[in-house]
Protein backbone atom coordinates (compact mmCIF):
# COMPACT_ATOMS: atom_id res chain seq x y z
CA UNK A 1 57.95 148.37 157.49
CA UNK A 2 57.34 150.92 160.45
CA UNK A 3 56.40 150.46 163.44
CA UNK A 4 55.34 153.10 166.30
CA UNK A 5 56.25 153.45 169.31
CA UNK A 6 53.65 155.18 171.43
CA UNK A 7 54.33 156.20 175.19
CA UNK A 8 57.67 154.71 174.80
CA UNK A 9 56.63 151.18 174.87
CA UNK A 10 58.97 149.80 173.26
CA UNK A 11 58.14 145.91 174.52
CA UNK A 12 54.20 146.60 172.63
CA UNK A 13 55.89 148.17 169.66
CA UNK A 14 58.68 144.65 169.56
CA UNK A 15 55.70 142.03 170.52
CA UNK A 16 53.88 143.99 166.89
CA UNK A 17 57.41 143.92 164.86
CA UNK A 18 57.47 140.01 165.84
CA UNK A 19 54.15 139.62 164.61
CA UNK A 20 54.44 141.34 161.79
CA UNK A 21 57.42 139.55 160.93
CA UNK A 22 55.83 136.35 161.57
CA UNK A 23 53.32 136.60 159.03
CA UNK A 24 55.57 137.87 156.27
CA UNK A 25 57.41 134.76 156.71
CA UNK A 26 60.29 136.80 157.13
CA UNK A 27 61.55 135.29 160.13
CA UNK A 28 61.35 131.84 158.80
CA UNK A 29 63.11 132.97 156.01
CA UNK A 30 66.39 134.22 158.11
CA UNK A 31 66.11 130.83 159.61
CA UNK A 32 66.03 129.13 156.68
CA UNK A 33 69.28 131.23 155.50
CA UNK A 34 71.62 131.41 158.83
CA UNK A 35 73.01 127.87 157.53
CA UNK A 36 74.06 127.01 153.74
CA UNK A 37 71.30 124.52 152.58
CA UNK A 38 72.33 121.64 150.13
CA UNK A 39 70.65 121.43 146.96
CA UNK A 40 69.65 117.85 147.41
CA UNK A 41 68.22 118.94 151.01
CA UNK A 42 66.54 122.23 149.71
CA UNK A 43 64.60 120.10 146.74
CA UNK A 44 62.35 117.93 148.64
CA UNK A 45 61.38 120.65 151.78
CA UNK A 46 60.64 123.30 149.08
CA UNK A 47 57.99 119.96 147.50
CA UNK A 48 56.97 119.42 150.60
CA UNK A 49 55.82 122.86 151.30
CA UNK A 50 54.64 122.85 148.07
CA UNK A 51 51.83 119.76 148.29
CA UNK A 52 51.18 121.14 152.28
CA UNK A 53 50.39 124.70 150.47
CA UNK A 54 48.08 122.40 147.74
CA UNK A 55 46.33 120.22 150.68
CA UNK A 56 45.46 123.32 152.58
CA UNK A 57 44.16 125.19 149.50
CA UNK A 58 42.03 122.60 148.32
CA UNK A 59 40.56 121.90 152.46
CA UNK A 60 39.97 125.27 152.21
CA UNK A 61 38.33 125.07 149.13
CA UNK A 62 36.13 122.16 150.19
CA UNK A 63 34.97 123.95 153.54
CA UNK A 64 33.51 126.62 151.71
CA UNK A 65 31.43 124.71 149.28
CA UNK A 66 30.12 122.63 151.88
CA UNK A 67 29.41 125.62 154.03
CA UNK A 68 31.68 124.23 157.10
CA UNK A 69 33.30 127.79 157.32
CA UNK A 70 32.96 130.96 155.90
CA UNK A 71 34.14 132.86 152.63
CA UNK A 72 37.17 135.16 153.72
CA UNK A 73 35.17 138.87 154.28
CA UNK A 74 37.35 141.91 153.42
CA UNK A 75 37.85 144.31 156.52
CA UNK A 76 36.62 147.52 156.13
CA UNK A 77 39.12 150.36 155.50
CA UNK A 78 39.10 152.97 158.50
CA UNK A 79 40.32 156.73 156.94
């Protein structure tokens, strides 16, 4: 991952690094690993996650066939 810093603004360049970060999930990921997690704890988040992920899918899903919200549109690539 790289990240510029232009004009020396370095809080811009950290405010993008957290936001990158944030939508990798890799910052919830180093939270989730700073502290040992049982296997009987890490079994039921991990299906949790799992039916949230399915729910949101499938209201996703539904929008678009009833029109309530758009199709996802592509951005266009700048050269």
């Amino acid at each position: 991952m790289l990240i510029l810093v232009r004009d020396n603004n370095v809080d811009q360049a950290l405010r993008v690094l957290k936001k990158k970060l944030q939508q990798e999930g890799i910052a919830r990921e180093m939270r989730l690993r700073e502290h040992f997690e049982k296997p009987s704890e890490k079994r039921p988040r991990e299906n949790a996650e799992g039916i949230r992920r399915a729910r949101k899918l499938a209201q996703k899903k539904l929008n678009r066939e009833l029109g309530l919200s758009p199709a996802k549109k592509s951005k266009p690539r700048s050269k």
